[in-house]
N, C-alpha and C. Protein backbone atom coordinates (compact mmCIF):
# COMPACT_ATOMS: atom_id res chain seq x y z
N UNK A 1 0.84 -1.17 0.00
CA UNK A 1 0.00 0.00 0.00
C UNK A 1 0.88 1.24 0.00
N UNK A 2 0.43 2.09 -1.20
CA UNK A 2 1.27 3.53 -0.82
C UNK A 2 0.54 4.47 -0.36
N UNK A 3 1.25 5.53 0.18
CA UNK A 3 0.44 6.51 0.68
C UNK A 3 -0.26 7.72 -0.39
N UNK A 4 0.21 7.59 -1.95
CA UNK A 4 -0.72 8.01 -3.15
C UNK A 4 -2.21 7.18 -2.74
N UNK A 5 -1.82 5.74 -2.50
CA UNK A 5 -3.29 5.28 -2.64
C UNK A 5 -4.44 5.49 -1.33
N UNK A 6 -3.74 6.12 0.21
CA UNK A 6 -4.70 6.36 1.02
C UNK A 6 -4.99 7.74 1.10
N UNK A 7 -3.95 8.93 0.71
CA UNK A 7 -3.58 10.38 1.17
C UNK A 7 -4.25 10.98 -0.39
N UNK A 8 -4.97 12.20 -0.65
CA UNK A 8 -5.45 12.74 -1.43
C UNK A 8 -4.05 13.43 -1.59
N UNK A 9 -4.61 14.72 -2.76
CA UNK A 9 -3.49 15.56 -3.47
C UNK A 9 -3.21 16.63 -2.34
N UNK A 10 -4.12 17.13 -1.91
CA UNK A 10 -3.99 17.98 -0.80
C UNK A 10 -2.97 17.29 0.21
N UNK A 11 -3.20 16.67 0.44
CA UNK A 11 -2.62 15.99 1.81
C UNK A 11 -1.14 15.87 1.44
N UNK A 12 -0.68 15.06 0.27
CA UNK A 12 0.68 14.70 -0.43
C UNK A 12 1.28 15.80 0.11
N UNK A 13 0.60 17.29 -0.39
CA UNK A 13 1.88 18.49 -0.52
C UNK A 13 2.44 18.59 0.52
N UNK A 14 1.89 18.06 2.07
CA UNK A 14 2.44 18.23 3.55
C UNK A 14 3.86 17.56 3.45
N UNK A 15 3.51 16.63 2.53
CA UNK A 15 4.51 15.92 3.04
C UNK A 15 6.18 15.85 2.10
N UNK A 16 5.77 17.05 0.87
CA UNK A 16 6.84 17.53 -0.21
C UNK A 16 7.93 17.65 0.73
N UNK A 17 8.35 18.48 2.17
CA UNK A 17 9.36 18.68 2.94
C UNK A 17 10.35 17.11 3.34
N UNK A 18 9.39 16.17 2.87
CA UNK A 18 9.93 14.50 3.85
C UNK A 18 10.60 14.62 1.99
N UNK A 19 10.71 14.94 1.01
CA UNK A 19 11.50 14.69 -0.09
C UNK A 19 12.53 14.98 -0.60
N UNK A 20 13.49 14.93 -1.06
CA UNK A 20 14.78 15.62 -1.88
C UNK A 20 14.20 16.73 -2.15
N UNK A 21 13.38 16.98 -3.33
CA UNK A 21 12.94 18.57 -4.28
C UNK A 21 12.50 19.16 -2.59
N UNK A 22 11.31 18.79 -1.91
CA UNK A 22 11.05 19.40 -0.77
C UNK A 22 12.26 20.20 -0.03
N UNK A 23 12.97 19.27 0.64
CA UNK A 23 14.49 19.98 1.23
C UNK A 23 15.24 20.99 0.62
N UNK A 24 14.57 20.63 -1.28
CA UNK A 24 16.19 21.87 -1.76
C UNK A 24 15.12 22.64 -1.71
N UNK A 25 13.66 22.70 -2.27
CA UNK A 25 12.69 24.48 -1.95
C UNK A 25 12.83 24.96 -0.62
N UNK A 26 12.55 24.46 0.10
CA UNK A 26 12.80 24.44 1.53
C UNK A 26 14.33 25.59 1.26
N UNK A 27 14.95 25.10 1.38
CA UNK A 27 16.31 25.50 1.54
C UNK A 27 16.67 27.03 0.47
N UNK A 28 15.77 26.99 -0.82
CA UNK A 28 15.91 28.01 -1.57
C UNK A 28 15.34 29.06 -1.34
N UNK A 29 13.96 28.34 -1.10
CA UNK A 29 13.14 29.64 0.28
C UNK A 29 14.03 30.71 1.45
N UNK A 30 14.59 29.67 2.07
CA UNK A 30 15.35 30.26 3.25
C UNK A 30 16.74 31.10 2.51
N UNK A 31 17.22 30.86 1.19
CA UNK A 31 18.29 32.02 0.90
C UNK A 31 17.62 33.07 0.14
N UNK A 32 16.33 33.02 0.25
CA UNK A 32 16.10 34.25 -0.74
C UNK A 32 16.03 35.27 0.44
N UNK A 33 15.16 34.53 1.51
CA UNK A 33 14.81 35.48 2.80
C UNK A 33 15.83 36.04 3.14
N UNK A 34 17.05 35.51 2.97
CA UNK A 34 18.13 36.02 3.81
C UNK A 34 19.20 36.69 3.10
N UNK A 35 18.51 36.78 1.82
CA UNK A 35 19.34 37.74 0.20
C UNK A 35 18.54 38.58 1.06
N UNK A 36 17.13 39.11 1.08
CA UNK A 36 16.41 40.22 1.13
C UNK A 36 16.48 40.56 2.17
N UNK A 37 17.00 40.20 3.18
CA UNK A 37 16.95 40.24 4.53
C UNK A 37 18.41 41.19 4.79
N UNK A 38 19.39 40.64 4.02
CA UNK A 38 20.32 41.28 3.89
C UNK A 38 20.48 42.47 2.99
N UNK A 39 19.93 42.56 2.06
CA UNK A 39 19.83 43.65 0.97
C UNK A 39 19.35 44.81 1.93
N UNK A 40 18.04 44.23 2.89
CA UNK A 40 17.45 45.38 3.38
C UNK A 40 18.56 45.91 4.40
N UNK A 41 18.98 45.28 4.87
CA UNK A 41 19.73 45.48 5.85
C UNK A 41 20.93 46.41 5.35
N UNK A 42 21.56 46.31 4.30
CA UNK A 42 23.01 47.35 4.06
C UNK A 42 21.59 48.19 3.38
N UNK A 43 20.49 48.51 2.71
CA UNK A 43 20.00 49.66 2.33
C UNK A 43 19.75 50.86 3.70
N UNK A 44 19.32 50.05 5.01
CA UNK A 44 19.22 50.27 6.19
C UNK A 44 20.54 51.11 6.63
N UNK A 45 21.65 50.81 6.04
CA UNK A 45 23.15 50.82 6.89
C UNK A 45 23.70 51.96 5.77
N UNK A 46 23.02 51.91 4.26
CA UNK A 46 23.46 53.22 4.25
C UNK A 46 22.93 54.18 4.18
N UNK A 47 21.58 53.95 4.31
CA UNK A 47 20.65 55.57 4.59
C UNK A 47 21.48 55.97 6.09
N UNK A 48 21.41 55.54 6.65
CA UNK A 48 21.74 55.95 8.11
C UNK A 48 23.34 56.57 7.84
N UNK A 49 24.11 56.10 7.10
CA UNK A 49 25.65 56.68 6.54
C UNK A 49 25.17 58.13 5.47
N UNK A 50 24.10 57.63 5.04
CA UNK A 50 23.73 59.06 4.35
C UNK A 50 23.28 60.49 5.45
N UNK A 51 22.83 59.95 6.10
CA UNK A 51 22.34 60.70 7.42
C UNK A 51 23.27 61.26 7.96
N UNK A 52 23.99 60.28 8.17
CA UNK A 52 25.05 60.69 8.71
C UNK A 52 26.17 61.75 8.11
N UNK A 53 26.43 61.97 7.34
CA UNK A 53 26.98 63.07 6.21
C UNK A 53 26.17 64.57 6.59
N UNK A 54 25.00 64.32 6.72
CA UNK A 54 24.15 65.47 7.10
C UNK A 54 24.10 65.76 8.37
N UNK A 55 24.82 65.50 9.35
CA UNK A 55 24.73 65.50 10.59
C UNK A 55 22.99 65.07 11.23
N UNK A 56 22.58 64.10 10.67
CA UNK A 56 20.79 63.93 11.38
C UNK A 56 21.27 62.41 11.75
N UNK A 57 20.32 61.97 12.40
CA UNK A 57 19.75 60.87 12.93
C UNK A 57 19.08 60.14 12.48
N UNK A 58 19.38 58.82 12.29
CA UNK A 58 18.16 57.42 11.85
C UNK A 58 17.08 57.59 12.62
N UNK A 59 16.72 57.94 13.99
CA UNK A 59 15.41 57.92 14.57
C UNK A 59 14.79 59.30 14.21
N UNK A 60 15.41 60.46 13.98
CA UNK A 60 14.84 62.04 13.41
C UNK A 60 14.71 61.80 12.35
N UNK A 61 14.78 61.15 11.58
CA UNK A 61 14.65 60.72 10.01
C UNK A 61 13.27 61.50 9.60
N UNK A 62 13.08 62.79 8.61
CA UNK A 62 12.01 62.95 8.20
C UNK A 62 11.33 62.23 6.79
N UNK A 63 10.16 62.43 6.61
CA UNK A 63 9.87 62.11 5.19
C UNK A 63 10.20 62.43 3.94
N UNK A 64 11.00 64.08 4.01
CA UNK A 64 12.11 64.35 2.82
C UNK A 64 13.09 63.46 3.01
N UNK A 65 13.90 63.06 3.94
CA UNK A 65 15.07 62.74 3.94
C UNK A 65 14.93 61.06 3.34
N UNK A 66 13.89 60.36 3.25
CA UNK A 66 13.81 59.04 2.85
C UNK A 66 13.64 59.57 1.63
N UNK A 67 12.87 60.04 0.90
CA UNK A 67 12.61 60.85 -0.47
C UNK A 67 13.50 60.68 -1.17
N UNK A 68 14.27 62.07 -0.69
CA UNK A 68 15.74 62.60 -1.14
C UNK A 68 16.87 61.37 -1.50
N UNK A 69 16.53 60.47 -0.10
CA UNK A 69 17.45 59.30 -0.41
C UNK A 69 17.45 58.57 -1.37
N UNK A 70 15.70 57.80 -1.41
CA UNK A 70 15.39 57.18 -2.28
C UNK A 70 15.69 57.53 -4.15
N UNK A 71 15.37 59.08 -3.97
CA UNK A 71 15.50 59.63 -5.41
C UNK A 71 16.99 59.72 -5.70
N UNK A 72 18.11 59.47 -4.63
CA UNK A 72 19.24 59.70 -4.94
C UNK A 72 19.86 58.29 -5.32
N UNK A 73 19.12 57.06 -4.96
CA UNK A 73 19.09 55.85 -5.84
C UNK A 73 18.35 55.16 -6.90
N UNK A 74 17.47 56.38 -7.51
CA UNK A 74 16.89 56.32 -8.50
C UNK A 74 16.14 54.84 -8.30
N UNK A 75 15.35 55.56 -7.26
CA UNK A 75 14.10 54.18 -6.46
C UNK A 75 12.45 55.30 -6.75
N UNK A 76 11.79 54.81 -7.48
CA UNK A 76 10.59 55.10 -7.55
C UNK A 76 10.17 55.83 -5.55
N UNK A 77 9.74 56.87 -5.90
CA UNK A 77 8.86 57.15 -4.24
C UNK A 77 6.87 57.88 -4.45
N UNK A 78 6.80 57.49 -5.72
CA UNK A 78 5.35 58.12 -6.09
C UNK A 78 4.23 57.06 -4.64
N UNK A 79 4.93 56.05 -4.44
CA UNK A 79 3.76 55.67 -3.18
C UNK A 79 4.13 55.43 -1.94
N UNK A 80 4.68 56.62 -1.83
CA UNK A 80 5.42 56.83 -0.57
C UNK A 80 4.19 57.94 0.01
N UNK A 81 3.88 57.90 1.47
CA UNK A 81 2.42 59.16 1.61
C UNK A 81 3.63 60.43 2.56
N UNK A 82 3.78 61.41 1.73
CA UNK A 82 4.23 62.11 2.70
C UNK A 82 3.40 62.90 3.95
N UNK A 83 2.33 62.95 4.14
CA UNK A 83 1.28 63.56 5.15
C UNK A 83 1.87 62.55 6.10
N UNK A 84 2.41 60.93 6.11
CA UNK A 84 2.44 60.53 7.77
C UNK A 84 3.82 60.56 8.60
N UNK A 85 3.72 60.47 9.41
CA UNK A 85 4.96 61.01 10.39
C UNK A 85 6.13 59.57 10.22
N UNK A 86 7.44 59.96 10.18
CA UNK A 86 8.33 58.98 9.63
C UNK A 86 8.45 58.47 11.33
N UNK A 87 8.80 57.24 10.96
CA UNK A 87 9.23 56.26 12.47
C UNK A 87 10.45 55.10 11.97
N UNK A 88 11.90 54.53 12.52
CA UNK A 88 12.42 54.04 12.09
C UNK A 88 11.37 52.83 11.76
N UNK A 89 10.25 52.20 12.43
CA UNK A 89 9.89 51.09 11.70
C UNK A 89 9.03 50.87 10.38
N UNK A 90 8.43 52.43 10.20
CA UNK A 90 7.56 53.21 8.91
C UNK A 90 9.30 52.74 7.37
N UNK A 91 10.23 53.24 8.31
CA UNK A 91 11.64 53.56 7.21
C UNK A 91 11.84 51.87 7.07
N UNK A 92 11.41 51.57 7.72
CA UNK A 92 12.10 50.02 7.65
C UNK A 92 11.04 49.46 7.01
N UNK A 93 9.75 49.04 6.44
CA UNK A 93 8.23 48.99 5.76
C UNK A 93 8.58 49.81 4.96
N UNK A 94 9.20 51.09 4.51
CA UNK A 94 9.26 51.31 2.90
C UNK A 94 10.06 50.48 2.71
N UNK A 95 11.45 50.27 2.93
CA UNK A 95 12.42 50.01 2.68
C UNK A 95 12.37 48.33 1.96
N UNK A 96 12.08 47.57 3.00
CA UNK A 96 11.46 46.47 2.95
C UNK A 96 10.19 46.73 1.41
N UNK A 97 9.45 47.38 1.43
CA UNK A 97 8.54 47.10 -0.11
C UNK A 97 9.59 47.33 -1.51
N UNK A 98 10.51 48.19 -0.84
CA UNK A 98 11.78 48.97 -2.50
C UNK A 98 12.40 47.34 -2.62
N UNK A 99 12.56 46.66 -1.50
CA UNK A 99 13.43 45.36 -1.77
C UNK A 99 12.16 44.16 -2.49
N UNK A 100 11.48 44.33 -2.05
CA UNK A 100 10.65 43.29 -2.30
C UNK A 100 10.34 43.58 -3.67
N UNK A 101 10.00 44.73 -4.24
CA UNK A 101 9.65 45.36 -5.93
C UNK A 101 11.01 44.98 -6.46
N UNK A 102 12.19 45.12 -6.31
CA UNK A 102 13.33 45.25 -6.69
C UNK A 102 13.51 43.36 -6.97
N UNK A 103 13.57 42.81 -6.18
CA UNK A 103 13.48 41.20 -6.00
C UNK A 103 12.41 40.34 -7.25
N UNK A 104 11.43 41.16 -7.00
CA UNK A 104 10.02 40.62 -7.46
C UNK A 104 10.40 41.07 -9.48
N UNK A 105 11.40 42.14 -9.40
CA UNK A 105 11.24 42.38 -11.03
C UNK A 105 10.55 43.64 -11.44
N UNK A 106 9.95 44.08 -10.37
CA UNK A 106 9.07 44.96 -10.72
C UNK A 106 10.05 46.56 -11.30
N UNK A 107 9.99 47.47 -11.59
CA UNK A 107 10.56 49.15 -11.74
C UNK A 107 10.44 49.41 -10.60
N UNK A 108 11.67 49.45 -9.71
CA UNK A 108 11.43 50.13 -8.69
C UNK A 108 11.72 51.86 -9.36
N UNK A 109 12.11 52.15 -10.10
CA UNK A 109 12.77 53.58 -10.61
C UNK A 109 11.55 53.90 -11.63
N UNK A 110 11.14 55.09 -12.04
CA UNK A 110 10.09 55.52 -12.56
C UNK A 110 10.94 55.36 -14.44
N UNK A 111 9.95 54.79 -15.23
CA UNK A 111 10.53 54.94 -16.75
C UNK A 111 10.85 56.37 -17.09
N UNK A 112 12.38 56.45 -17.34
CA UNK A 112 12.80 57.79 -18.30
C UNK A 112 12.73 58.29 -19.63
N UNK A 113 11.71 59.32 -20.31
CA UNK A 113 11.50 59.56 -21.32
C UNK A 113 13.30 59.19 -21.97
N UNK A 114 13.70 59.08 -22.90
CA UNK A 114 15.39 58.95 -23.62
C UNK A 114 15.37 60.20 -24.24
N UNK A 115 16.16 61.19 -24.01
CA UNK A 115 16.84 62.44 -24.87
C UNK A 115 17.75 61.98 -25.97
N UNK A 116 16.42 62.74 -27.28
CA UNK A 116 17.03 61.94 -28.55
C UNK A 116 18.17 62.78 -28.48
N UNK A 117 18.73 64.00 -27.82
CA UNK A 117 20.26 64.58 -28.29
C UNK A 117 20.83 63.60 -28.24
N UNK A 118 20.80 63.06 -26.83
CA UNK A 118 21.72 62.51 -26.05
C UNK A 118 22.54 61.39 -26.66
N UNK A 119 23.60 60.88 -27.37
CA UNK A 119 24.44 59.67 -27.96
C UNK A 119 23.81 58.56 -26.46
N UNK A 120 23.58 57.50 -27.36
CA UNK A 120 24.16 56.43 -26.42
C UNK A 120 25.19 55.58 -25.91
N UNK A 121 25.68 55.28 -25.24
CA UNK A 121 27.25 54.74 -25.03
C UNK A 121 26.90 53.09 -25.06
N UNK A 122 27.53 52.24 -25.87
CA UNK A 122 27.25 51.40 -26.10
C UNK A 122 29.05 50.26 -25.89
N UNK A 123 30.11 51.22 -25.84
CA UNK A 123 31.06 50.78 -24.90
C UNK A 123 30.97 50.65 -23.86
N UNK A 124 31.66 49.56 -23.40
CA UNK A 124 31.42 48.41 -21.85
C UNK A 124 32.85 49.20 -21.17
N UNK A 125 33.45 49.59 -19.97
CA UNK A 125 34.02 50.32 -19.58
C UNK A 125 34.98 49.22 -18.81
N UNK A 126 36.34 49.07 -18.93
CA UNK A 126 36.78 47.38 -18.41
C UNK A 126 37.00 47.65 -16.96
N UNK A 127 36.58 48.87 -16.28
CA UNK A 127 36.50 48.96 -14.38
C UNK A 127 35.06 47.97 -14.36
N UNK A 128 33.87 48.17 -15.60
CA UNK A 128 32.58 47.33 -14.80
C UNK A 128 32.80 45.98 -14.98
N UNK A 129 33.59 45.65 -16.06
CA UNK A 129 34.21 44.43 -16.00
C UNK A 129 34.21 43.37 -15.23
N UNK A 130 35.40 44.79 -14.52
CA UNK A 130 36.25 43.98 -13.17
C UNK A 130 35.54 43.80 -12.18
N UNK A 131 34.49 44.92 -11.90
CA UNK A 131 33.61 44.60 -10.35
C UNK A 131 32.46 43.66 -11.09
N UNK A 132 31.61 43.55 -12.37
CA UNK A 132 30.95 42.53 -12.05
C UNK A 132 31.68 41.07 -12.07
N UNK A 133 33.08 40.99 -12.71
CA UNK A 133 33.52 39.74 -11.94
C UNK A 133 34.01 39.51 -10.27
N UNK A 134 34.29 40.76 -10.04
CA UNK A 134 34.75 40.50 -8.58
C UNK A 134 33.56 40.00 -7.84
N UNK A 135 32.41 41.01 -7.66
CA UNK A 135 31.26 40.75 -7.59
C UNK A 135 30.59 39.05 -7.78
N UNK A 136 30.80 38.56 -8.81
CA UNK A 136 30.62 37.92 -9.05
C UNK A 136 31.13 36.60 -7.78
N UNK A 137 32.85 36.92 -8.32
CA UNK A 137 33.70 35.75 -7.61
C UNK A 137 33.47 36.21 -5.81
N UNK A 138 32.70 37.13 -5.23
CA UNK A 138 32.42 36.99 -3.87
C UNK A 138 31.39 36.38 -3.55
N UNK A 139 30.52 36.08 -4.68
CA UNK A 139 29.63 35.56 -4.29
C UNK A 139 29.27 34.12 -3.84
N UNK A 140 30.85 33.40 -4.66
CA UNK A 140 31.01 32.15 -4.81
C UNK A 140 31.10 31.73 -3.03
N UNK A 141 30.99 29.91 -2.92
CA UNK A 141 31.01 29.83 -1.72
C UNK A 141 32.76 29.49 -1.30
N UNK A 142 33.02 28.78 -0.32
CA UNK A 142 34.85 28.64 -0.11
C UNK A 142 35.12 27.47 -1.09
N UNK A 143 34.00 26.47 -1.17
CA UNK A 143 34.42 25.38 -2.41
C UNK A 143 34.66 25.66 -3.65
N UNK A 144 33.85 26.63 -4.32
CA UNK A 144 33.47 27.06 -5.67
C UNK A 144 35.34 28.00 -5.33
N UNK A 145 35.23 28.86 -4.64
CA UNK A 145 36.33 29.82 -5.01
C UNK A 145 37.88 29.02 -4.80
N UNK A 146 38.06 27.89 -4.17
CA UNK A 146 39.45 27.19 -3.89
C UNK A 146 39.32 26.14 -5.46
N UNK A 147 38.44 25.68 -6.47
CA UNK A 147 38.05 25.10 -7.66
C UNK A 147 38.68 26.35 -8.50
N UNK A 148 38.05 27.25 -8.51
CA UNK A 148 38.70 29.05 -8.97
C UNK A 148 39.81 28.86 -9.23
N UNK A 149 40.28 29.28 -8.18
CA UNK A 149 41.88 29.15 -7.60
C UNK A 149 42.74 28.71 -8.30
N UNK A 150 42.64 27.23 -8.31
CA UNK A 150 43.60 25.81 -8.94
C UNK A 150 43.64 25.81 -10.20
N UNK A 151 42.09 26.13 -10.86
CA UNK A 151 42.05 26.66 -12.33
C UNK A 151 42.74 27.74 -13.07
N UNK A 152 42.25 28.99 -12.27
CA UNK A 152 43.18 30.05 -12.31
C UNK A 152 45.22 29.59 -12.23
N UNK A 153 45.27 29.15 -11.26
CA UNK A 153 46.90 28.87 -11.09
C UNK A 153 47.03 27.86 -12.50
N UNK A 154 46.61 26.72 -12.76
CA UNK A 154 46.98 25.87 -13.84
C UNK A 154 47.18 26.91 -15.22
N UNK A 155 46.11 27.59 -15.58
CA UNK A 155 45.85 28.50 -16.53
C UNK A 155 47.21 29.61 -16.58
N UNK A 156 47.47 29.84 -15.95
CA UNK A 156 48.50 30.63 -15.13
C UNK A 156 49.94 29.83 -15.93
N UNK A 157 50.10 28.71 -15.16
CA UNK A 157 51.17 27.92 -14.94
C UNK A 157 51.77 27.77 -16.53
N UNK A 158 50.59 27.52 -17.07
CA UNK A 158 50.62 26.56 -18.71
C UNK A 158 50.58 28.14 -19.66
N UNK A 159 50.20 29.39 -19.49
CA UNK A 159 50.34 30.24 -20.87
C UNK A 159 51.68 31.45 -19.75
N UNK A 160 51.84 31.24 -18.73
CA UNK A 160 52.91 32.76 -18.52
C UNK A 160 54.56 32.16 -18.41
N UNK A 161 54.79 30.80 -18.05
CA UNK A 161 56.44 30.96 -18.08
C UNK A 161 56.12 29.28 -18.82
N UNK A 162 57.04 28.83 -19.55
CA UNK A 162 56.93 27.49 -20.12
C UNK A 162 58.08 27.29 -19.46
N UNK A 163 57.60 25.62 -19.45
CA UNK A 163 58.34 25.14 -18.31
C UNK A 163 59.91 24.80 -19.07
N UNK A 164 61.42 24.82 -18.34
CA UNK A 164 62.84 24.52 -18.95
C UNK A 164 63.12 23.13 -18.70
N UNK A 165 62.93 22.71 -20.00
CA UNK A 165 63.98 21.68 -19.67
C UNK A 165 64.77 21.13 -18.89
N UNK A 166 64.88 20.21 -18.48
CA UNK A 166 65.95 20.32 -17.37
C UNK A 166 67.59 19.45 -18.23
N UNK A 167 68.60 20.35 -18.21
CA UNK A 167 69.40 19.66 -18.66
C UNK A 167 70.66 18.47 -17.92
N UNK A 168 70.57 17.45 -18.64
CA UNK A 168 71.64 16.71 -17.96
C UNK A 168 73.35 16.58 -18.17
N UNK A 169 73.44 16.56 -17.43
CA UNK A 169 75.16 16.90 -17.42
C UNK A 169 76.02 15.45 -17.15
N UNK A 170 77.07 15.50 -17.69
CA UNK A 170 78.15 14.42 -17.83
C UNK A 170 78.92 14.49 -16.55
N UNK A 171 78.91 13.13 -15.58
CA UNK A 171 80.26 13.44 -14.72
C UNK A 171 80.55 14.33 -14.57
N UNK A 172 81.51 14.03 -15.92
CA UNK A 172 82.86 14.53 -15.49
C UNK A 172 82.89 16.21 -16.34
N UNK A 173 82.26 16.80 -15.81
CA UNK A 173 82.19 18.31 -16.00
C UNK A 173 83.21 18.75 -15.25
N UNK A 174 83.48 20.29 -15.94
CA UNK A 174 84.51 21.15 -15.72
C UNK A 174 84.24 21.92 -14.17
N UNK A 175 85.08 21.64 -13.08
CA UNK A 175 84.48 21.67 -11.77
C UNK A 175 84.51 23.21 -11.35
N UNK A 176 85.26 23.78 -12.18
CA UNK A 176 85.16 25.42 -12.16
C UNK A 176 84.03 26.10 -12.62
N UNK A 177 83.20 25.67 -13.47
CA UNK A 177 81.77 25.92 -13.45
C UNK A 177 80.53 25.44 -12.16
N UNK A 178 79.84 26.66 -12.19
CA UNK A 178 78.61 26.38 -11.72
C UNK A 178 77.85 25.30 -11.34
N UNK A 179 77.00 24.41 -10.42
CA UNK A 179 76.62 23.09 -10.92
C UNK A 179 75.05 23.43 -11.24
N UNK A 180 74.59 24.71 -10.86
CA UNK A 180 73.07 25.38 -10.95
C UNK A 180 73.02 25.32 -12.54
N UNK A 181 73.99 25.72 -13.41
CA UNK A 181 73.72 26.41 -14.54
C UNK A 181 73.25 24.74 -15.69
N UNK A 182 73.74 24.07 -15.20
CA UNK A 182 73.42 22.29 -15.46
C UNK A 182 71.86 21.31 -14.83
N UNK A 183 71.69 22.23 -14.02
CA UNK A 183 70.53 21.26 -13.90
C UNK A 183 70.69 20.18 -13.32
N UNK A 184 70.23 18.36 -13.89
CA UNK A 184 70.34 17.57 -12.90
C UNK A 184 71.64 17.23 -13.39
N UNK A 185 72.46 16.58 -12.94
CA UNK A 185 73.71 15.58 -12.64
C UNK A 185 73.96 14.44 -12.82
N UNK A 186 74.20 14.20 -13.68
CA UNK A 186 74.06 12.58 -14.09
C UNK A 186 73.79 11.78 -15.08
N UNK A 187 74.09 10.37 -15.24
CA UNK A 187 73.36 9.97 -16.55
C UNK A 187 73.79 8.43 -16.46
C-alpha cells in the first residue's frame, strides 16, 4: 500500500518537505529570505551613513530625507504618503517594499523619457568588467572559489612561463663551473 493510494493531493503536498525537491525548496526559500533580509539590511546601513553626512539621525529621520534618499538611488517614491509622520519602523516597511519590488522584477525607478540629443554609449568600460567579476567571484562559496583558484593557477602555470627543460650533465664536467647552470647531474 502507498500513501498516493490512502492520502489525497492535498494531503501529499504536507509531506513535499519528507523529499529531496522538498528539502532543496525548503532551503531556496530560506536564501532568498536572507538575500532580502540582507539587501534590506546594508540599504538600512546606508541611509543611516547618508544621514550621517548630514549630521541627522536614523530615529529624526524625516519624510524628505527618505525621499531625497530614495531619489538619490533612482528608487521610484510616487507611493510613498508624505502627510504621515516617519518612524524608524515606517523607514524600515518602505524600505522592505523597494526590496521586495526590486526582487520581485518589478521598476522600482520611474521609466525615463530617452533624450534623442543625447548619444548612447554602447562601450562596456573594463572597471565594470572587473567589479561585475569581482562581484561575481564573492559571491562564490569557499568550495566554488578554492576550484577558482587551482584553475586560475593551472591557466597561469601553462600560458605565462613554459616550463625549462631540465638539462643533464656528464660526470665529469669542468668543476670550475657552476653546478646550478646544469641542472640535474648525471646519466
Amino acid at each position: 500500500m502507498k500513501l498516493t493510494d490512502i492520502l489525497n493531493e492535498s494531503q501529499l503536498d504536507e509531506f513535499i518537505p519528507l523529499t529531496k525537491q522538498g528539502r532543496m525548496i525548503k532551503r531556496a526559500e530560506k536564501a532568498g529570505k536572507k538575500d532580502a533580509k540582507a539587501t534590506l539590511d546594508k540599504m538600512i546601513q546606508n541611509f543611516a551613513a547618508h544621514l550621517g553626512t548630514q549630521g541627522l539621525k536614523f530615529k529624526t529621520a524625516s519624510t524628505d530625507d527618505v525621499i531625497d534618499y530614495l531619489k538619490s538611488r533612482k528608487i521610484d517614491v510616487s507611493d510613498i504618503d508624505t502627510n504621515a509622520p516617519m518612524t524608524p519602523a515606517r523607514i524600515k516597511k518602505i524600505f522592505q517594499t523597494k526590496v521586495q519590488q526590486k526582487m520581485l522584477g518589478k521598476k522600482a525607478a520611474p521609466q525615463a523619457a530617452p533624450a534623442a540629443s543625447a548619444p548612447k554609449q554602447t562601450a562596456v568600460s573594463p572597471s565594470s568588467n572587473y567589479v561585475s567579476t569581482k562581484d561575481a567571484a564573492l559571491k562564490l562559496n569557499s568550495k566554488e572559489k578554492r576550484r577558482l583558484i587551482t584553475q586560475l593557477q593551472k591557466s597561469v602555470d601553462k600560458t605565462a612561463r613554459p616550463r625549462k627543460q631540465p638539462t643533464i650533465v656528464d660526470k665529469n664536467f669542468d668543476k670550475s663551473q657552476r653546478l646550478s647552470k646544469f641542472g640535474k647531474v648525471g646519466k
